[in-house]
N, C-alpha and C. Protein backbone atom coordinates (compact mmCIF):
# COMPACT_ATOMS: atom_id res chain seq x y z
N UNK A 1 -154.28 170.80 -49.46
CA UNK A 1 -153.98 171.80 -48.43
C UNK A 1 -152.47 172.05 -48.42
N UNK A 2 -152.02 173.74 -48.48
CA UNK A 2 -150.88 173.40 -48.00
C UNK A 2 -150.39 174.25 -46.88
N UNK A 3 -149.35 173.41 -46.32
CA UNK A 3 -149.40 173.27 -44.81
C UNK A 3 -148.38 174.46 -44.80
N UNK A 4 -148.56 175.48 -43.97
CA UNK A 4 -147.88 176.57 -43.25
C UNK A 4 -146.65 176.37 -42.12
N UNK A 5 -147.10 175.50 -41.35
CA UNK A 5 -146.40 175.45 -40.21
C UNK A 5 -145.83 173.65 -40.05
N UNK A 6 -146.45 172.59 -40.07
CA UNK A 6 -146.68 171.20 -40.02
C UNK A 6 -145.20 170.57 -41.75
N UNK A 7 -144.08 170.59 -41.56
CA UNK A 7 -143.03 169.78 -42.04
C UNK A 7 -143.05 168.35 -42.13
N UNK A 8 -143.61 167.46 -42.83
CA UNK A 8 -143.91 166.23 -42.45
C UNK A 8 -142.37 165.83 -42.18
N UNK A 9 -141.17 165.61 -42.79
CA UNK A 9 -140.41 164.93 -43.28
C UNK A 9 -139.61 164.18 -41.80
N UNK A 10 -139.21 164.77 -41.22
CA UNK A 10 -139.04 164.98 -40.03
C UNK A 10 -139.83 163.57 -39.52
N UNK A 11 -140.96 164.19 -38.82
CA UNK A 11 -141.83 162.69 -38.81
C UNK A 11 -141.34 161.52 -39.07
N UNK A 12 -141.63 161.35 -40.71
CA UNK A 12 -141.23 160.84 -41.42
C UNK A 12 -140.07 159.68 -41.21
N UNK A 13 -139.38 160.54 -41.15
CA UNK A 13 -137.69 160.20 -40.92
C UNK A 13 -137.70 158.91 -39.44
N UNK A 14 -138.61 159.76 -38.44
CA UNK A 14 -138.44 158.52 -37.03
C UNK A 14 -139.37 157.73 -37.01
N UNK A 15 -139.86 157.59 -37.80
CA UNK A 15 -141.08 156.80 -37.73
C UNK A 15 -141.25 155.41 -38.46
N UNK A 16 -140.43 155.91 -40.18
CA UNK A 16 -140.25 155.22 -41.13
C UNK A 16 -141.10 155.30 -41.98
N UNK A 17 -142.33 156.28 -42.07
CA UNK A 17 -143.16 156.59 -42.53
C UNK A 17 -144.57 155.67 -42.17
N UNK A 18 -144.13 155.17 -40.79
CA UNK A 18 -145.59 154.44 -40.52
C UNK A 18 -146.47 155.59 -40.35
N UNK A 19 -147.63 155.42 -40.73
CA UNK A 19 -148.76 156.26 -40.27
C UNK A 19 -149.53 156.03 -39.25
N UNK A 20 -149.49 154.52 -38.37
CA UNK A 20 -150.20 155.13 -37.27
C UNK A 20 -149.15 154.88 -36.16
N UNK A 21 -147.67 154.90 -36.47
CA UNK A 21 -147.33 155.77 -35.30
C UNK A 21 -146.70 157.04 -35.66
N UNK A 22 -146.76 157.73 -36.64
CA UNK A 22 -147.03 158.95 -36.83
C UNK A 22 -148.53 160.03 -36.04
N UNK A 23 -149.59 158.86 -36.64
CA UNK A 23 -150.74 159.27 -35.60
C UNK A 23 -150.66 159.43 -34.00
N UNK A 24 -150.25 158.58 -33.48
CA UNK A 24 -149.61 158.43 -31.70
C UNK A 24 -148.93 159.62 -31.88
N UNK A 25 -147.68 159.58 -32.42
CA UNK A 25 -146.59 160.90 -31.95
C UNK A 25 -147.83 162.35 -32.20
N UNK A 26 -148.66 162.57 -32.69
CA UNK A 26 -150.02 163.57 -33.05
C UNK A 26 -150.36 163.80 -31.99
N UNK A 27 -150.95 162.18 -31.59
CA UNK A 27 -151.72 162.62 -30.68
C UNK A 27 -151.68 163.35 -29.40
N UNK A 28 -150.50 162.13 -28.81
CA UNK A 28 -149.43 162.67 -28.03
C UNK A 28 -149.06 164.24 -27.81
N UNK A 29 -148.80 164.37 -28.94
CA UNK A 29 -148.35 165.76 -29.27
C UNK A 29 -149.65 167.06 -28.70
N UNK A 30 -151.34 167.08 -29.65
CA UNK A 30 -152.26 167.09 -29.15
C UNK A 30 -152.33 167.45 -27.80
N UNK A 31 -152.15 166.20 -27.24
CA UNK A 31 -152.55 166.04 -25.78
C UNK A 31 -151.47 166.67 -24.49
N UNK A 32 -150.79 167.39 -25.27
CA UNK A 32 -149.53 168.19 -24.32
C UNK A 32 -149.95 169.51 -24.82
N UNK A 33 -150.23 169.63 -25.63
CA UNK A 33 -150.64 171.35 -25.91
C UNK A 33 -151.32 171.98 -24.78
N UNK A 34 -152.80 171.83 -24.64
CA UNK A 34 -153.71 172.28 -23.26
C UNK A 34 -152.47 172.60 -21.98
N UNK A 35 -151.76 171.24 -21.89
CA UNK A 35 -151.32 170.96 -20.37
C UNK A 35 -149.92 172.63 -20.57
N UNK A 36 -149.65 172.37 -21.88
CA UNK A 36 -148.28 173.38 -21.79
C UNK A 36 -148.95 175.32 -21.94
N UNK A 37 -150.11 175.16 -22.50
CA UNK A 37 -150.84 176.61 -22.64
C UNK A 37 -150.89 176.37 -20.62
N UNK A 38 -152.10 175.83 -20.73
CA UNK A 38 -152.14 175.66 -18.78
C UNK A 38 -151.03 176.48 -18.12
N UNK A 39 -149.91 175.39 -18.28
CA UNK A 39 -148.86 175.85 -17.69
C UNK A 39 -148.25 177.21 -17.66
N UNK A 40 -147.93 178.07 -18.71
CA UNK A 40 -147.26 178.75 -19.31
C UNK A 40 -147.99 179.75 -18.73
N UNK A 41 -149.64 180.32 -18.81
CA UNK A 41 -150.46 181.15 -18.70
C UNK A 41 -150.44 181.25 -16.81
N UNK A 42 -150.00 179.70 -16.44
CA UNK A 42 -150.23 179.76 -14.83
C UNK A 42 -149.04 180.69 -14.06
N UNK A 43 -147.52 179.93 -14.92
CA UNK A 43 -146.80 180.63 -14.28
C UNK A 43 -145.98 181.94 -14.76
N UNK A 44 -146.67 182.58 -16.25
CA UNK A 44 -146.89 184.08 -15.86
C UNK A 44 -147.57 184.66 -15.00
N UNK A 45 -148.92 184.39 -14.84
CA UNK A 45 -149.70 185.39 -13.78
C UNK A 45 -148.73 185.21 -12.34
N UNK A 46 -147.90 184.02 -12.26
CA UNK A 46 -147.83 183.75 -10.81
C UNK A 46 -146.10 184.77 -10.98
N UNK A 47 -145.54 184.89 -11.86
CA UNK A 47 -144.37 185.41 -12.35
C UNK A 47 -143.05 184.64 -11.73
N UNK A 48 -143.65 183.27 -11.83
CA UNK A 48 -142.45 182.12 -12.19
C UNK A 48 -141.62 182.55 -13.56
N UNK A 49 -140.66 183.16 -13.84
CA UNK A 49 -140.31 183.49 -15.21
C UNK A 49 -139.23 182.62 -15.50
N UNK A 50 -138.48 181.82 -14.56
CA UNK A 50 -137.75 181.44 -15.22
C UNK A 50 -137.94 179.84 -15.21
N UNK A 51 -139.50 179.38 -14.02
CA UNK A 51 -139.88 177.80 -14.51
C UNK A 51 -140.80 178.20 -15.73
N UNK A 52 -140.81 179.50 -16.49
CA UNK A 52 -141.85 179.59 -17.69
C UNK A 52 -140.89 179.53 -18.49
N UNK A 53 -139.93 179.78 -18.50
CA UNK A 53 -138.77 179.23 -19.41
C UNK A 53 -138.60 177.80 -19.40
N UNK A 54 -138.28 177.35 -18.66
CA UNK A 54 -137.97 175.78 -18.80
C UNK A 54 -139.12 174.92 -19.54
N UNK A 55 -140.35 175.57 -19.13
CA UNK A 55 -141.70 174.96 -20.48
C UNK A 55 -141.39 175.56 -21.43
N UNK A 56 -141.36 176.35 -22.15
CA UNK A 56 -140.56 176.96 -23.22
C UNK A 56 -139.80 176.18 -23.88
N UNK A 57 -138.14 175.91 -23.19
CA UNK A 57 -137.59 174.80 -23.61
C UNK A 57 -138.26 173.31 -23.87
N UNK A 58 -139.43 172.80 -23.23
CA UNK A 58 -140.30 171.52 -22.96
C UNK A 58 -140.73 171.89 -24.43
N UNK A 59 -141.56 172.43 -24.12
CA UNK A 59 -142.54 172.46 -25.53
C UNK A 59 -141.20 172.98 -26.84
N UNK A 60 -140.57 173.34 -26.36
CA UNK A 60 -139.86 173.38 -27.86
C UNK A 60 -139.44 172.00 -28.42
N UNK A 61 -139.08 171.33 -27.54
CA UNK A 61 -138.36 169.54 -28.04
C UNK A 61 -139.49 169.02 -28.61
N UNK A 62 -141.06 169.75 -27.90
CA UNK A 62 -142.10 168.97 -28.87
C UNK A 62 -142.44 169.47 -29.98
N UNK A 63 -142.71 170.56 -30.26
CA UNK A 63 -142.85 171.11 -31.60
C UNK A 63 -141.46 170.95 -32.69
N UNK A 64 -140.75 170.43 -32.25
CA UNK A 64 -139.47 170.24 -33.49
C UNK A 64 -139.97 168.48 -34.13
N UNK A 65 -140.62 167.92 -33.25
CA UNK A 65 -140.82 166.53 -33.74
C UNK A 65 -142.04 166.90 -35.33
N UNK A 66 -142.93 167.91 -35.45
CA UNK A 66 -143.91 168.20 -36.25
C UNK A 66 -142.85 168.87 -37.42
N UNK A 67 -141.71 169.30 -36.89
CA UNK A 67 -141.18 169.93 -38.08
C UNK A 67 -141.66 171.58 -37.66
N UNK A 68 -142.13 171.74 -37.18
CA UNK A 68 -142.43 173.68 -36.02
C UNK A 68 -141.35 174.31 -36.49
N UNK A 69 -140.48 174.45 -37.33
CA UNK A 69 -138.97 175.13 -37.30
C UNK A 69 -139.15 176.69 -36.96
N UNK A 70 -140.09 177.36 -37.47
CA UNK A 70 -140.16 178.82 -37.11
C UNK A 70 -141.22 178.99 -35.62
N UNK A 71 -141.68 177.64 -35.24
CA UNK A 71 -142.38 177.75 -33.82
C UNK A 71 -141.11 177.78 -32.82
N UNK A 72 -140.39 176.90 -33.19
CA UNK A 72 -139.26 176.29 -32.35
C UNK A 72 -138.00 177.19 -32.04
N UNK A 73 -137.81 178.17 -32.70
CA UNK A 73 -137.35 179.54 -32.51
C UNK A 73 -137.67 180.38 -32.00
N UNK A 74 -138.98 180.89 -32.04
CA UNK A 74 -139.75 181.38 -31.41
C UNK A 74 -139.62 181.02 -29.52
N UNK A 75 -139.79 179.95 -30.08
CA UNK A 75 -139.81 179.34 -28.21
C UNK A 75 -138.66 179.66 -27.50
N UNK A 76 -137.31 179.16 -28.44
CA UNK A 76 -135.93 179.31 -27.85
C UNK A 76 -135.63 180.88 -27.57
N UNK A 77 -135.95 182.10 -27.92
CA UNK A 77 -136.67 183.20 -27.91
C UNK A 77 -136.96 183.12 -26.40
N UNK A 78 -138.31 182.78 -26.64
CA UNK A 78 -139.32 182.93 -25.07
C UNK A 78 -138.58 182.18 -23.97
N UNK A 79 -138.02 181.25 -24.14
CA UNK A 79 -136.96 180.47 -23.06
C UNK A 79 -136.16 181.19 -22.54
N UNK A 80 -135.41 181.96 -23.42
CA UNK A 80 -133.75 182.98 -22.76
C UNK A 80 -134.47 184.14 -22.43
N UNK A 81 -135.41 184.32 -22.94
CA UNK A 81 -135.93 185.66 -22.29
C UNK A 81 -136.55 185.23 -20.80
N UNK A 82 -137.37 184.58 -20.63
CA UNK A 82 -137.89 183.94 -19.27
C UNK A 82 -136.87 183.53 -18.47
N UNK A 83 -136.13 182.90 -19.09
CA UNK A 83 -135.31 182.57 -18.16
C UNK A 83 -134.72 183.81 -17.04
N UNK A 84 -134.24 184.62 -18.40
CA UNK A 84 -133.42 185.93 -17.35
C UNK A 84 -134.56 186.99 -16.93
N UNK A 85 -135.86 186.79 -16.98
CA UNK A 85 -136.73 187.43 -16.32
C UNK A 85 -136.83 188.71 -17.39
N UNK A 86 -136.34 189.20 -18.30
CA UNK A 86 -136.11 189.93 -19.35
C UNK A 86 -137.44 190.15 -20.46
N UNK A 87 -137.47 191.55 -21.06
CA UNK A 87 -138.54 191.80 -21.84
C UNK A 87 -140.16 190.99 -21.47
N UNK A 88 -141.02 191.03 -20.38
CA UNK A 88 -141.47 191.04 -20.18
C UNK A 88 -142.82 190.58 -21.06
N UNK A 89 -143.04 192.03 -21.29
CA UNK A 89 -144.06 192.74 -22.21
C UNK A 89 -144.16 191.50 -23.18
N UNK A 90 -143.51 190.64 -23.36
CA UNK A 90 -143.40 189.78 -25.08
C UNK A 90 -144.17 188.52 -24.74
N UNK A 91 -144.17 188.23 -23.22
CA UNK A 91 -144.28 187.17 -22.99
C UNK A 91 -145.38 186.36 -23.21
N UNK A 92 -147.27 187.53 -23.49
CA UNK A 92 -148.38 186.99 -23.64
C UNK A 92 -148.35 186.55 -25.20
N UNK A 93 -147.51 187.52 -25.93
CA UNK A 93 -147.37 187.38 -27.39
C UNK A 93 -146.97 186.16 -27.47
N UNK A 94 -145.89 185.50 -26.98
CA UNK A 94 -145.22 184.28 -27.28
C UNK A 94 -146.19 183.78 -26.89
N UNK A 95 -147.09 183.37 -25.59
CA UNK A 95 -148.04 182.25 -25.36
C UNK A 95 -148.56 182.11 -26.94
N UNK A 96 -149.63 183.42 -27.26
CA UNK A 96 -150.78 183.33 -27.97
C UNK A 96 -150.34 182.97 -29.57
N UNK A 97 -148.98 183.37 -29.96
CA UNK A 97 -148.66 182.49 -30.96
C UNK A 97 -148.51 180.87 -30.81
N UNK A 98 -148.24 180.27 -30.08
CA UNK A 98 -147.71 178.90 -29.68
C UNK A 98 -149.00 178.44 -29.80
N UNK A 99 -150.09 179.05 -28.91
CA UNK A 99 -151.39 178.46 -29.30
C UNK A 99 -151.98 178.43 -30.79
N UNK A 100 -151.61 179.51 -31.25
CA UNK A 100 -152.28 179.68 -32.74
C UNK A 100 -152.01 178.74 -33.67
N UNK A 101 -149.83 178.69 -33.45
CA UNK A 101 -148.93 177.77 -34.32
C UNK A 101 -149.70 176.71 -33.95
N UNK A 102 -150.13 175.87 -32.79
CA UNK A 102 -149.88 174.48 -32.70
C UNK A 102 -151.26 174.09 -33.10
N UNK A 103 -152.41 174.85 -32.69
CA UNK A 103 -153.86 174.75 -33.74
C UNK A 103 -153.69 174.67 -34.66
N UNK A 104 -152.97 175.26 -35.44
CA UNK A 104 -152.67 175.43 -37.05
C UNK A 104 -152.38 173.93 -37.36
N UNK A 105 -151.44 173.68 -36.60
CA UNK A 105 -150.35 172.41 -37.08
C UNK A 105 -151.03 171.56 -36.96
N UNK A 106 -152.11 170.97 -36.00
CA UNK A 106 -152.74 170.00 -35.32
C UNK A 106 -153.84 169.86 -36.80
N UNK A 107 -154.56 170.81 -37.06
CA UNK A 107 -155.47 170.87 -38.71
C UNK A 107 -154.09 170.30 -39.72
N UNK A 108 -153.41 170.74 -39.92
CA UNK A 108 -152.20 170.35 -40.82
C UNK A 108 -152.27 168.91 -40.72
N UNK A 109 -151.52 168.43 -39.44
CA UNK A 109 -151.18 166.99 -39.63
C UNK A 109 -152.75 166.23 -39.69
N UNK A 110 -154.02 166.48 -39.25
CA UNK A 110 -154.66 165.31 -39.71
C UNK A 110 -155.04 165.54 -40.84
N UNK A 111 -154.91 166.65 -41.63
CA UNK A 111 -154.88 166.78 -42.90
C UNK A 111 -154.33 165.59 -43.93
N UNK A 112 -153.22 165.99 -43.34
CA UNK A 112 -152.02 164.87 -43.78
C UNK A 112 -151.75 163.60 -43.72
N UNK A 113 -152.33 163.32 -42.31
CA UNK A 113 -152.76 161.52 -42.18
C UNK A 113 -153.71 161.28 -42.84
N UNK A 114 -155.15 161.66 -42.91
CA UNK A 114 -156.20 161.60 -43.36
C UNK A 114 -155.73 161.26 -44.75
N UNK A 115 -154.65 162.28 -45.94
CA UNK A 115 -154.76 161.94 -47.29
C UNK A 115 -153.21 160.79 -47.29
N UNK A 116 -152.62 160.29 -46.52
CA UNK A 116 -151.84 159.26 -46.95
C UNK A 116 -152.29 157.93 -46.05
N UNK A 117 -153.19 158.03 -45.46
CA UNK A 117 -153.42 156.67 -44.90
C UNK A 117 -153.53 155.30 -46.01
């Protein structure tokens, strides 16, 4: 498989190349996605724009640990824009990529554990 979005090296690098706490930092990872879509989708409708920025910034510190480099831009993007309440219109786009990127990535990395365990 090769991976689109999912940079192992990164990983790699803090981990020491253990694989199952590479798996934890996954899962971990995983298990903040839902809570940060949740979030993000809650406080557009509610037009919190600039605590939808500050998840923005959140979830960006997490997607840089996968190696996300073109997610993680993206976000910093959706952050300064939320923040200043600015361009609007962009803002469902940014959710629904973040969801797409981090599905993507999530198939990627157990891809990836799965063939170096």
């Amino acid at each position: 498989m090769e991976y689109r979005i999912f940079k192992p090296e990164y990983l790699l690098s803090i981990t020491g190349g253990d694989m199952e706490t590479m798996s934890e930092i996954a899962g971990i990872f995983g298990s903040q996605v839902p809570e940060f879509l949740t979030g993000m989708r809650s406080l557009l409708g509610q037009e919190k724009y600039y605590e939808l920025g500050l998840l923005a910034h959140k979830a960006k510190g997490s997607v840089t640990v996968l190696g996300m480099d073109e997610t993680a831009k993206m976000l910093k993007e959706f952050e300064l824009l939320a923040k200043a309440g600015d361009q609007k219109e962009k803002y469902t786009g940014f959710i629904s990529r973040f969801e797409a990127d981090t599905s993507t990535v999530m198939t990627e990395v157990e891809d990836y554990l799965t063939k170096n365990r």
